[in-house]
PDB file of N, CA and C in Angstrom:
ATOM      1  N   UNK A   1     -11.599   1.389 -15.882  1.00  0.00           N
ATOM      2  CA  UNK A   1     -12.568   0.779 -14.983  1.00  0.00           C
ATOM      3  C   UNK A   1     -13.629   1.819 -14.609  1.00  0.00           C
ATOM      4  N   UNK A   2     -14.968   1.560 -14.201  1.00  0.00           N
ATOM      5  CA  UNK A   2     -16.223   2.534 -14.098  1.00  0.00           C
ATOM      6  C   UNK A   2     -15.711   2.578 -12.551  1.00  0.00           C
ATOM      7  N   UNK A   3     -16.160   3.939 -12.355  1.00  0.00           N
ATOM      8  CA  UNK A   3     -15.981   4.341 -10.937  1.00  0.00           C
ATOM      9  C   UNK A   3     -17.077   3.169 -10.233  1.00  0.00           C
ATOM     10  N   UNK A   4     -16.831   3.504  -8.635  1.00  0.00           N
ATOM     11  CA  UNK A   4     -17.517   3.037  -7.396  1.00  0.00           C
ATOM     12  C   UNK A   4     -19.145   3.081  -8.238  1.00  0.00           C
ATOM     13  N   UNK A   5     -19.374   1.711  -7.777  1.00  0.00           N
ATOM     14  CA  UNK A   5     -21.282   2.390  -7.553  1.00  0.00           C
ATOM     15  C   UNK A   5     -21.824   2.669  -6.630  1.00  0.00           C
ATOM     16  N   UNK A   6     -21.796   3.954  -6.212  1.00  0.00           N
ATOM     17  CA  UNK A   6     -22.692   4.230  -4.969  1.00  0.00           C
ATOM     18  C   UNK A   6     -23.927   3.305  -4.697  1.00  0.00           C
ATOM     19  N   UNK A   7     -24.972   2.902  -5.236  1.00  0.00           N
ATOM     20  CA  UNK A   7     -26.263   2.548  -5.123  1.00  0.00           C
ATOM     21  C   UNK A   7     -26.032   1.019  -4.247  1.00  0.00           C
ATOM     22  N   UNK A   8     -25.049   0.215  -4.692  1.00  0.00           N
ATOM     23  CA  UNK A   8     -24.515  -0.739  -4.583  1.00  0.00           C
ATOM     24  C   UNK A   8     -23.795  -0.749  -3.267  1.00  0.00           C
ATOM     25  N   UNK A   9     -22.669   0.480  -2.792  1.00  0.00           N
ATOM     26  CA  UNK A   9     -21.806   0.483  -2.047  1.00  0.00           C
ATOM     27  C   UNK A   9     -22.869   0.531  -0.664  1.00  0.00           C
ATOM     28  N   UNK A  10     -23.582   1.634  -0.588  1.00  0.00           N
ATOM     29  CA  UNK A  10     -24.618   2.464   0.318  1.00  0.00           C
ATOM     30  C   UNK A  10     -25.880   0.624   0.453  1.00  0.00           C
ATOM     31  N   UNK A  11     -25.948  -0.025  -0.263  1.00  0.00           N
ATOM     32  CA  UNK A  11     -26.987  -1.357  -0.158  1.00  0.00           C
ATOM     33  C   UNK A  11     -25.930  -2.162   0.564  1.00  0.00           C
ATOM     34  N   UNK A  12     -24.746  -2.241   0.668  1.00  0.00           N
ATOM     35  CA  UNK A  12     -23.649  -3.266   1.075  1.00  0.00           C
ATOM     36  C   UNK A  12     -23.630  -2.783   2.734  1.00  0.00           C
ATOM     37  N   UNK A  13     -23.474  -1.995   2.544  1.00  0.00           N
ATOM     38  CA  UNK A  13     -23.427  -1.030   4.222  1.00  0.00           C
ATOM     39  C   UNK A  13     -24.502  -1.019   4.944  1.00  0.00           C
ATOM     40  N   UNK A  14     -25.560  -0.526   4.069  1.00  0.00           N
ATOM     41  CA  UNK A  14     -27.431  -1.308   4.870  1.00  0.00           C
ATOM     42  C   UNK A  14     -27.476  -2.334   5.378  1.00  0.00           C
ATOM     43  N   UNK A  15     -27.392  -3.462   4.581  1.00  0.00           N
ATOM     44  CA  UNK A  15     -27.396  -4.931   5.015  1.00  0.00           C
ATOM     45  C   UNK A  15     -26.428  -5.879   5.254  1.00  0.00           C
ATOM     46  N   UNK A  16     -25.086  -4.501   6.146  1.00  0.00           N
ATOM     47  CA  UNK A  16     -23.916  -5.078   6.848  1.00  0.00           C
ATOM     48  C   UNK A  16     -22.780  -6.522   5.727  1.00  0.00           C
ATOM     49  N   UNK A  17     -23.258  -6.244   4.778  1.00  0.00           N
ATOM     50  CA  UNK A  17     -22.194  -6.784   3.628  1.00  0.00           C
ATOM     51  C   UNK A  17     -20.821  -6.166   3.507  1.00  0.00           C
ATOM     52  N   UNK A  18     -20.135  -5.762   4.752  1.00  0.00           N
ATOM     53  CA  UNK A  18     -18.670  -5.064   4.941  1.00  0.00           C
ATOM     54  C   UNK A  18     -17.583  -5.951   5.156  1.00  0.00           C
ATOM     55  N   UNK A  19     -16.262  -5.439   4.908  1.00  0.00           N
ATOM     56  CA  UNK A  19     -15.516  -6.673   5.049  1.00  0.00           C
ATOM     57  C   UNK A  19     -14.264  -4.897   6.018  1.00  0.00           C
ATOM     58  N   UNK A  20     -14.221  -5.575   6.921  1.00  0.00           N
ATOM     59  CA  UNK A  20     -13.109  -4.911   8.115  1.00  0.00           C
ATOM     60  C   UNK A  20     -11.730  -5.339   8.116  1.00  0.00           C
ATOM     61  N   UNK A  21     -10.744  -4.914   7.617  1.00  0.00           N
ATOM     62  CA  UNK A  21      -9.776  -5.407   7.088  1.00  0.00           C
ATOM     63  C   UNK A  21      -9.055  -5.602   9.534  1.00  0.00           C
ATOM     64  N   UNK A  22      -8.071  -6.373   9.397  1.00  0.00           N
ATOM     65  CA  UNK A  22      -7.581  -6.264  10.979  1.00  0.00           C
ATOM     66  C   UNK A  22      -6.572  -4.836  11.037  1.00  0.00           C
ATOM     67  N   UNK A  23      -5.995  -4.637   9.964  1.00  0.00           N
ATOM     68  CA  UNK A  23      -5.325  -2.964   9.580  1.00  0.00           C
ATOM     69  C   UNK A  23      -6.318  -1.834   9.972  1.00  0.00           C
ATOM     70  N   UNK A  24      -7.594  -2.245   9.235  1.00  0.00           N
ATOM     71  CA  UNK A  24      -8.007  -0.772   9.233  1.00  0.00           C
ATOM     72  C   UNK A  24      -9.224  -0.696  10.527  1.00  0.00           C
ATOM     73  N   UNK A  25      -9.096  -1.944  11.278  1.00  0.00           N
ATOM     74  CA  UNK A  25      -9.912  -1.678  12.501  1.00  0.00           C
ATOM     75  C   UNK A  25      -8.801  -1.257  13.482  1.00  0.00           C
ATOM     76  N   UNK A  26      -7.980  -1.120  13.929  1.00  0.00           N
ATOM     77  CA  UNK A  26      -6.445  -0.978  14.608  1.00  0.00           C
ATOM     78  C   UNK A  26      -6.476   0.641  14.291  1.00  0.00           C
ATOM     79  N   UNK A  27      -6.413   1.028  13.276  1.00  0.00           N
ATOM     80  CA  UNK A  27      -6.232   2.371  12.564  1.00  0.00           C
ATOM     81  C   UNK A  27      -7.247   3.185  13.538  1.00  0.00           C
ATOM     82  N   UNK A  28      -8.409   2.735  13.284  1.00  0.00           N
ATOM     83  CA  UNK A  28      -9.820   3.338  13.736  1.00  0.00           C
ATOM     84  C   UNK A  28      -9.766   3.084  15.024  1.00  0.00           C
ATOM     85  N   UNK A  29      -9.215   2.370  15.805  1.00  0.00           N
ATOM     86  CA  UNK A  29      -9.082   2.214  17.488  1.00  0.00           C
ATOM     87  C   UNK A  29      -8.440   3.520  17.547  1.00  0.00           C
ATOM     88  N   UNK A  30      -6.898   3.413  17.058  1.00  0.00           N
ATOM     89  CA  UNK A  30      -6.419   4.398  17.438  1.00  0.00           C
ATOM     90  C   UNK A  30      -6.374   6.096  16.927  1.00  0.00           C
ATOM     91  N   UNK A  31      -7.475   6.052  16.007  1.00  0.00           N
ATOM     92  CA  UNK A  31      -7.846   7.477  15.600  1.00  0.00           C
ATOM     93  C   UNK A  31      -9.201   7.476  16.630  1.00  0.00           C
ATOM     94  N   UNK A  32      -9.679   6.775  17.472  1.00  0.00           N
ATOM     95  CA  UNK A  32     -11.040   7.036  18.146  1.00  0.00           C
ATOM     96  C   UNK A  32     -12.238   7.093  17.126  1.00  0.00           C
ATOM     97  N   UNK A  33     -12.381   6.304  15.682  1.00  0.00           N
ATOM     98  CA  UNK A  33     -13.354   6.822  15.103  1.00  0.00           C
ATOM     99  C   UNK A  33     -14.240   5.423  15.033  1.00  0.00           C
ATOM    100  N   UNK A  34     -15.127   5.275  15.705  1.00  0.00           N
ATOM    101  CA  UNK A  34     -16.070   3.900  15.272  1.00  0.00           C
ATOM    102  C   UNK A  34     -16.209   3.520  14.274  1.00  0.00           C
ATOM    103  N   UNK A  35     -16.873   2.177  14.533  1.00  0.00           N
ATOM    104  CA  UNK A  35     -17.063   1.656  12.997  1.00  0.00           C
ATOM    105  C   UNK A  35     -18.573   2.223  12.412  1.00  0.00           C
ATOM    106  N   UNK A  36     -19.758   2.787  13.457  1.00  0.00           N
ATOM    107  CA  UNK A  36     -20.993   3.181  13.148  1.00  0.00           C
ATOM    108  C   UNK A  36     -20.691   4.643  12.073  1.00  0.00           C
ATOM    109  N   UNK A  37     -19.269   5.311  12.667  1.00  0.00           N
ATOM    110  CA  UNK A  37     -19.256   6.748  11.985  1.00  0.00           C
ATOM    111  C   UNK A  37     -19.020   6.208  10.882  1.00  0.00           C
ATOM    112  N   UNK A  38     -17.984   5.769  10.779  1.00  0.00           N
ATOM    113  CA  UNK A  38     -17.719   5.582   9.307  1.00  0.00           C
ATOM    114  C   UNK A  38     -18.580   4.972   8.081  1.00  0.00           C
ATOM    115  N   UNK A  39     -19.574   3.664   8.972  1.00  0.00           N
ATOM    116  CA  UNK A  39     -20.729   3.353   7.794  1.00  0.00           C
ATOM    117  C   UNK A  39     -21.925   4.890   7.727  1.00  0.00           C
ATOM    118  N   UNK A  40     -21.679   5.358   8.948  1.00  0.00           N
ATOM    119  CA  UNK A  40     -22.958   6.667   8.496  1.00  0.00           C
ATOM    120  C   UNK A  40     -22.055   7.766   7.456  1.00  0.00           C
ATOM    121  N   UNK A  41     -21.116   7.692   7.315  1.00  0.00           N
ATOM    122  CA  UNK A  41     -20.709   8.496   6.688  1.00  0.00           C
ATOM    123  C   UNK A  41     -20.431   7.726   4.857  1.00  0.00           C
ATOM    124  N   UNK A  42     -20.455   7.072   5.142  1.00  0.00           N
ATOM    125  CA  UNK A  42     -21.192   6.121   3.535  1.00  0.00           C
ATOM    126  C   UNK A  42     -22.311   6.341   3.287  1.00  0.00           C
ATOM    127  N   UNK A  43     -23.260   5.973   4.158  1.00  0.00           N
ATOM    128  CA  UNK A  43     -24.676   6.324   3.825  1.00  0.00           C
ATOM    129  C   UNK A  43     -25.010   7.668   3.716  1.00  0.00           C
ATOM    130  N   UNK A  44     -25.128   8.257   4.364  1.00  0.00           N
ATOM    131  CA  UNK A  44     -25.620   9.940   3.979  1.00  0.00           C
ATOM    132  C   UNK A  44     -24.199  10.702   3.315  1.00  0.00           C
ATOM    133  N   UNK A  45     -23.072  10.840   3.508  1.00  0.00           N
ATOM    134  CA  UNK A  45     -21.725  11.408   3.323  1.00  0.00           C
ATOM    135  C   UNK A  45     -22.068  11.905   1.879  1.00  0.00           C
ATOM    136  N   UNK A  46     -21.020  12.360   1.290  1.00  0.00           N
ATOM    137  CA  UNK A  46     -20.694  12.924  -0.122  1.00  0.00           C
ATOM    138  C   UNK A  46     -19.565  12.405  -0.797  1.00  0.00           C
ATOM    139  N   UNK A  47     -19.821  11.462  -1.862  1.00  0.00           N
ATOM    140  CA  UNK A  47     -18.703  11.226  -2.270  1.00  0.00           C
ATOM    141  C   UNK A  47     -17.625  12.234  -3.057  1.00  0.00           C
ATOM    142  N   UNK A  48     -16.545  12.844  -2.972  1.00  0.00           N
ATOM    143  CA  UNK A  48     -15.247  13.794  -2.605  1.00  0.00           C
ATOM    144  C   UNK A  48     -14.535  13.465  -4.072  1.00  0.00           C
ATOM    145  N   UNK A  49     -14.093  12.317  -4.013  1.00  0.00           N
ATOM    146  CA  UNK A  49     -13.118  11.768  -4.922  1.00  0.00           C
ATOM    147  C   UNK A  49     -13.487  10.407  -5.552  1.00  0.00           C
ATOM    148  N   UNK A  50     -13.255  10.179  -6.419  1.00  0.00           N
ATOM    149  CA  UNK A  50     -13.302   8.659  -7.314  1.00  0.00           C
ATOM    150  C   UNK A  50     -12.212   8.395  -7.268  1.00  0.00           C
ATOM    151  N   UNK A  51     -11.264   7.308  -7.209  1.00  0.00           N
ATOM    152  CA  UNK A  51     -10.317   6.092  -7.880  1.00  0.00           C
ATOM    153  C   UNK A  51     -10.778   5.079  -8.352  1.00  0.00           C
ATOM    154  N   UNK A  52     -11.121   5.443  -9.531  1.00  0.00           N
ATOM    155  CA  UNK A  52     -11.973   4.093 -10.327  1.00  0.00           C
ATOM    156  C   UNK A  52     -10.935   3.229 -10.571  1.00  0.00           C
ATOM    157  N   UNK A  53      -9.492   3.510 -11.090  1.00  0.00           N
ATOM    158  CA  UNK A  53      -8.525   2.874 -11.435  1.00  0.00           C
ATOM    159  C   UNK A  53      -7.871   1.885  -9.991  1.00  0.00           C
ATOM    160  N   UNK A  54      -8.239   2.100  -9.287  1.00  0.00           N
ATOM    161  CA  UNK A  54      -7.796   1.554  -7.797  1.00  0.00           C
ATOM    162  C   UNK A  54      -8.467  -0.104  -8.306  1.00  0.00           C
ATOM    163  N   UNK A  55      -7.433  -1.034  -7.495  1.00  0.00           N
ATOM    164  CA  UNK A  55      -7.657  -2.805  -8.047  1.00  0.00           C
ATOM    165  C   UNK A  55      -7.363  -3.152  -6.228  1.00  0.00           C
ATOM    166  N   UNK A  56      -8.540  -4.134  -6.320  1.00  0.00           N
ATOM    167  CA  UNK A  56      -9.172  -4.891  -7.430  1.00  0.00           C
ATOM    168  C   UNK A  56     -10.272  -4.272  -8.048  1.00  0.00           C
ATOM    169  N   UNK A  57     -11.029  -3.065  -6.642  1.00  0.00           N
ATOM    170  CA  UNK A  57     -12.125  -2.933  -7.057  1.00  0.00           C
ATOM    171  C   UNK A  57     -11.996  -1.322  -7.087  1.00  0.00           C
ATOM    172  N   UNK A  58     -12.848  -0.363  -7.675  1.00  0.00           N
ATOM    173  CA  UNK A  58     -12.931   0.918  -7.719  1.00  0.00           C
ATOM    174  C   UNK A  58     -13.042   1.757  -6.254  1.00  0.00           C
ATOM    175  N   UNK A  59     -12.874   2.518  -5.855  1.00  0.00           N
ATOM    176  CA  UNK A  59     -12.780   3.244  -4.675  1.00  0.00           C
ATOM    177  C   UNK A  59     -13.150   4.463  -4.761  1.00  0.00           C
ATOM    178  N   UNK A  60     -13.639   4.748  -3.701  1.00  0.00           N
ATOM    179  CA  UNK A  60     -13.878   6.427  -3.784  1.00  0.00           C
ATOM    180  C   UNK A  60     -13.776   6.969  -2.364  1.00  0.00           C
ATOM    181  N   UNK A  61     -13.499   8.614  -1.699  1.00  0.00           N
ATOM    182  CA  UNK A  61     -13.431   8.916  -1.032  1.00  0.00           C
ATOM    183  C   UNK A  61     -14.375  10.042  -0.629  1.00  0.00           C
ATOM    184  N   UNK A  62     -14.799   9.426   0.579  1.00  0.00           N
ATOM    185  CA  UNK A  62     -16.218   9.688   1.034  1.00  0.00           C
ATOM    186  C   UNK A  62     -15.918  10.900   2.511  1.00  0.00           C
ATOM    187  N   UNK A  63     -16.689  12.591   2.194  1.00  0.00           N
ATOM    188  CA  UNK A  63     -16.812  13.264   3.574  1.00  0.00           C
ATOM    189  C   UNK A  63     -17.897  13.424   3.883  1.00  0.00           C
ATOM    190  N   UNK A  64     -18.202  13.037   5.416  1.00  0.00           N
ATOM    191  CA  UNK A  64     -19.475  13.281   6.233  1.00  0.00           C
ATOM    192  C   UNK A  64     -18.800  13.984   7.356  1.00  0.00           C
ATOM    193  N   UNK A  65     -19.915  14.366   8.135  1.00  0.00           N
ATOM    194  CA  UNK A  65     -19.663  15.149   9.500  1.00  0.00           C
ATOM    195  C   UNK A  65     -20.120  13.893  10.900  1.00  0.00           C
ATOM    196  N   UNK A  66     -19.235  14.117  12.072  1.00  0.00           N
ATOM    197  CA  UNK A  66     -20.221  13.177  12.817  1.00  0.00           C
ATOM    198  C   UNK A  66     -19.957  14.161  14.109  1.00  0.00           C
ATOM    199  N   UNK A  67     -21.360  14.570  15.032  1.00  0.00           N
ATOM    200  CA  UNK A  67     -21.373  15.171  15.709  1.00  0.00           C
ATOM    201  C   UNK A  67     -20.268  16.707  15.599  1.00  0.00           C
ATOM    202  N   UNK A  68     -20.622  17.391  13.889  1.00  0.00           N
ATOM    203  CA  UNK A  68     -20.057  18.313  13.806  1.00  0.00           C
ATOM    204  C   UNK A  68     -18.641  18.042  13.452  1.00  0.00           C
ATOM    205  N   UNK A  69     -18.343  17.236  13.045  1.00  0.00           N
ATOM    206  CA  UNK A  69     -16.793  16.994  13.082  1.00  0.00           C
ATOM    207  C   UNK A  69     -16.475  16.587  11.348  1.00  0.00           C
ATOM    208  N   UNK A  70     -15.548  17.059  10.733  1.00  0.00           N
ATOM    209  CA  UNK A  70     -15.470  16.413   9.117  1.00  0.00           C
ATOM    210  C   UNK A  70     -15.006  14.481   9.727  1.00  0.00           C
ATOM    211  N   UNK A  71     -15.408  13.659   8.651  1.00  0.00           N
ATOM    212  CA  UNK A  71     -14.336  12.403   8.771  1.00  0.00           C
ATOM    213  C   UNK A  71     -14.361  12.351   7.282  1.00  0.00           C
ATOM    214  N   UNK A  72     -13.433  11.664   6.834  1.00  0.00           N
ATOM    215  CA  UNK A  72     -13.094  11.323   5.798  1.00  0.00           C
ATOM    216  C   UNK A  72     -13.155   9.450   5.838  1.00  0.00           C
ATOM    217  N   UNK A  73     -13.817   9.158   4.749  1.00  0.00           N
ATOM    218  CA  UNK A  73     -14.003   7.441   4.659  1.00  0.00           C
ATOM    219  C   UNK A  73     -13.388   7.058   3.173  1.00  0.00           C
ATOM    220  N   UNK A  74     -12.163   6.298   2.938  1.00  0.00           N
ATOM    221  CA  UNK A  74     -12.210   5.810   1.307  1.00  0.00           C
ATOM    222  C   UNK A  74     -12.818   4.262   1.792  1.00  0.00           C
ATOM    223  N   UNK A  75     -13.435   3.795   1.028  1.00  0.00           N
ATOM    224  CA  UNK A  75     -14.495   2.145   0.352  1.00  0.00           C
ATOM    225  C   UNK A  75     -14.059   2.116  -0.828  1.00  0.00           C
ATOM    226  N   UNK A  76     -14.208   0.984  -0.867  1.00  0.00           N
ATOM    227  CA  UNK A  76     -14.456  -0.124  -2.493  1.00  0.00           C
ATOM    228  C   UNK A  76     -15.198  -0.796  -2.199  1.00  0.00           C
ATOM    229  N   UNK A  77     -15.898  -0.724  -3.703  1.00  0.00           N
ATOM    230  CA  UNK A  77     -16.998  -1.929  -3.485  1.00  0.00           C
ATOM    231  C   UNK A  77     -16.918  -2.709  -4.642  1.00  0.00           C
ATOM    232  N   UNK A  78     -17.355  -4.082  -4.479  1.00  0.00           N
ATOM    233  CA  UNK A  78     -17.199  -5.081  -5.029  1.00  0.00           C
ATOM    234  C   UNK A  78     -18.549  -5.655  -6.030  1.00  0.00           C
ATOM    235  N   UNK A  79     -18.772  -5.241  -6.807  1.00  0.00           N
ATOM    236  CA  UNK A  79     -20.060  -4.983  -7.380  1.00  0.00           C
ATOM    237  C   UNK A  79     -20.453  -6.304  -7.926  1.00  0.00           C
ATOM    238  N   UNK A  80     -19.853  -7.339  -8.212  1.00  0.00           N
ATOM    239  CA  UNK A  80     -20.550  -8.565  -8.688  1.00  0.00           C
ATOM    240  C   UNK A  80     -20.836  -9.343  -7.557  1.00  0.00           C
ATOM    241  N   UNK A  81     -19.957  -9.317  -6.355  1.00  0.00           N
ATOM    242  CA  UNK A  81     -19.951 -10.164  -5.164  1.00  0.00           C
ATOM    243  C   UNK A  81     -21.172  -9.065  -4.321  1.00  0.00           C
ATOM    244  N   UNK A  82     -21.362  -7.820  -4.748  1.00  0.00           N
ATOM    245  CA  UNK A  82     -22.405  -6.771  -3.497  1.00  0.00           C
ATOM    246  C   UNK A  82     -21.498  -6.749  -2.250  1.00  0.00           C
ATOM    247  N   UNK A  83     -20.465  -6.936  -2.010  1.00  0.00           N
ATOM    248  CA  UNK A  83     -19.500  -6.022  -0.984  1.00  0.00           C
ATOM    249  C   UNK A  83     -19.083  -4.924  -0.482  1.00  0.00           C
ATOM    250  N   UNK A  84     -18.711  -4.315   0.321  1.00  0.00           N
ATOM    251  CA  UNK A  84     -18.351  -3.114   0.692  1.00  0.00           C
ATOM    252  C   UNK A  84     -16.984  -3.163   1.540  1.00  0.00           C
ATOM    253  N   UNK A  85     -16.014  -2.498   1.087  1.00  0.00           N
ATOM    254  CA  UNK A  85     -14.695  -2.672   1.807  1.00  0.00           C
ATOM    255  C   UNK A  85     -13.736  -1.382   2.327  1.00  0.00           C
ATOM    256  N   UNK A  86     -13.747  -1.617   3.485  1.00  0.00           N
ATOM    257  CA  UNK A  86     -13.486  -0.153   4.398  1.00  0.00           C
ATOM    258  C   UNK A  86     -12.040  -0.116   4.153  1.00  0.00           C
ATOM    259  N   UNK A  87     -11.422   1.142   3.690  1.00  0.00           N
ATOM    260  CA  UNK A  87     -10.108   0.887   3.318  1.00  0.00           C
ATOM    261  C   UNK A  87      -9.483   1.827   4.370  1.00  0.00           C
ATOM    262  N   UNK A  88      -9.790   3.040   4.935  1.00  0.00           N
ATOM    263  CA  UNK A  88      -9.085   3.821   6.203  1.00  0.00           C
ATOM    264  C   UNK A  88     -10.132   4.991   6.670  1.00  0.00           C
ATOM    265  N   UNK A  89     -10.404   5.458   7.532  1.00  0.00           N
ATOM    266  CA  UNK A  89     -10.984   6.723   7.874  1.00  0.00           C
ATOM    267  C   UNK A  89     -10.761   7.826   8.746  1.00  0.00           C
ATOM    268  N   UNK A  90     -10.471   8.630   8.568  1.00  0.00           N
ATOM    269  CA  UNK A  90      -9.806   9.565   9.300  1.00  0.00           C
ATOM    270  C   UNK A  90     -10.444  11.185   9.456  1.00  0.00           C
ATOM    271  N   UNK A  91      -9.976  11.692  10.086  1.00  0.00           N
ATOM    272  CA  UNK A  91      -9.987  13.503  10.771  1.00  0.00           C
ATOM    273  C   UNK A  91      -9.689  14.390   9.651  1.00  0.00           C
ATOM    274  N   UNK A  92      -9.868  14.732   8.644  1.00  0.00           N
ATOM    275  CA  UNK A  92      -9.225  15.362   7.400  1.00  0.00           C
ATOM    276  C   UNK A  92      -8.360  16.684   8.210  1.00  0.00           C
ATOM    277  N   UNK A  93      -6.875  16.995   7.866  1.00  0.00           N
ATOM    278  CA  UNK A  93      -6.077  18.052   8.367  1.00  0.00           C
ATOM    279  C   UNK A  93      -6.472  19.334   7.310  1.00  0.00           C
ATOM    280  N   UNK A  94      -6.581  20.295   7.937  1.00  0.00           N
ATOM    281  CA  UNK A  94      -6.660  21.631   7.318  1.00  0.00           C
ATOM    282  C   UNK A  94      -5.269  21.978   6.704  1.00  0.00           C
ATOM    283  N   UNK A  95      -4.345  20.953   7.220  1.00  0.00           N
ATOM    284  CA  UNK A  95      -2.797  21.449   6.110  1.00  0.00           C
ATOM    285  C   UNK A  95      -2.481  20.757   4.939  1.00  0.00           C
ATOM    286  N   UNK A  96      -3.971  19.638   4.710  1.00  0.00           N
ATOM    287  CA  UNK A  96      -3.930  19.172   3.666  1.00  0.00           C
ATOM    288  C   UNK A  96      -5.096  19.175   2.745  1.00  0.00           C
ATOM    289  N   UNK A  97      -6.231  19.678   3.141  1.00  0.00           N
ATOM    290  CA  UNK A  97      -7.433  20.202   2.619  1.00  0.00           C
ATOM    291  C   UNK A  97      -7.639  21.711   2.604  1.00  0.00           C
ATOM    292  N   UNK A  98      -8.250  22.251   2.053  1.00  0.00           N
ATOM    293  CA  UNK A  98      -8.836  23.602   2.105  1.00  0.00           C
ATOM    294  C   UNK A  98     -10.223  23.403   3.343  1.00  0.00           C
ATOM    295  N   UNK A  99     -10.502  24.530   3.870  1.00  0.00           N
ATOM    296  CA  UNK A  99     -11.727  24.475   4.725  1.00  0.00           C
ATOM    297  C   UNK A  99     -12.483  23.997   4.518  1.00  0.00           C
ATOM    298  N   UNK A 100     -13.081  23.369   3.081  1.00  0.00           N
ATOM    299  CA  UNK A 100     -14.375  22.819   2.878  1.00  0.00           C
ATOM    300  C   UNK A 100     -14.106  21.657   3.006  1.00  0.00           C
ATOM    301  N   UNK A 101     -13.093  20.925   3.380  1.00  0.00           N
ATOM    302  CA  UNK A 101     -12.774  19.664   3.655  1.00  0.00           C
ATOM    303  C   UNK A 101     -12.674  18.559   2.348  1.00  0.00           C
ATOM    304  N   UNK A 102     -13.258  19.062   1.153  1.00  0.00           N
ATOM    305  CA  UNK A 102     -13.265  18.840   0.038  1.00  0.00           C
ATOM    306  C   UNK A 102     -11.997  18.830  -0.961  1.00  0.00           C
ATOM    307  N   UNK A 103     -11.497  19.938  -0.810  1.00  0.00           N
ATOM    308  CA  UNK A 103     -10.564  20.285  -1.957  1.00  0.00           C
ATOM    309  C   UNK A 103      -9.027  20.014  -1.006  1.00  0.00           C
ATOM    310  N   UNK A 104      -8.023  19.480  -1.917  1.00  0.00           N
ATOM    311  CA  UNK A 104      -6.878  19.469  -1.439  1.00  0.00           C
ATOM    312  C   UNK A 104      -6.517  20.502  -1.684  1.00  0.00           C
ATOM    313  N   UNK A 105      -5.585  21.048  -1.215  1.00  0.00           N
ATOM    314  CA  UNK A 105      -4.484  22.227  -1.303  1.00  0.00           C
ATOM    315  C   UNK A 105      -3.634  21.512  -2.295  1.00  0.00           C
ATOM    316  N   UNK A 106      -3.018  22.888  -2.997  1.00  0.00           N
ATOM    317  CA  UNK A 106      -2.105  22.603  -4.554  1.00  0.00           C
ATOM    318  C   UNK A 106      -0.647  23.089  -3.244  1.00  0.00           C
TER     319      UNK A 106
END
């Protein structure tokens, strides 16, 4: 399967084409992370990781900063329907990343 299309994912998130699963808004209550961080961190962020193989649709894992802070966002997007689908977002741990927030630790 072709990885995520950014161009597509980042247009789904512009014009609020998101789908909020009731899991992963619960998640985000209780990590304190809004739903605004996490679409800004789609839009400007860096995509980190691909799971193109991820079903139904391709996924990738997205780091931005918000007010100085790393978050980590994985999405799928749904490229024939133009969807965007928030799958979890979180605080990245330094006991599971290296400092650049990028690289996992081996």
């Amino acid at each position: 399967m072709k990885p995520l299309n950014l161009e597509t994912l980042r247009e789904a998130v512009r014009d609020g084409r998101v789908e909020w699963r009731k899991h992963v808004l619960q998640k985000l209550a209780e990590r304190g992370i809004s739903l605004s961080a996490a679409m800004q961190v789609l839009l400007q962020g860096e995509r980190i990781q691909d799971y193109s193989e991820d079903q139904p649709f391709p996924s990738a894992l997205f780091l931005g900063y918000i007010s100085n802070k790393p978050l980590h966002v994985v999405a799928a997007c749904d490229n024939a329907n133009r969807r965007a689908f928030i799958i979890t977002a979180y605080e990245p741990s330094l006991d599971i990343f290296e400092s650049d927030y990028r690289t996992r630790k081996k």
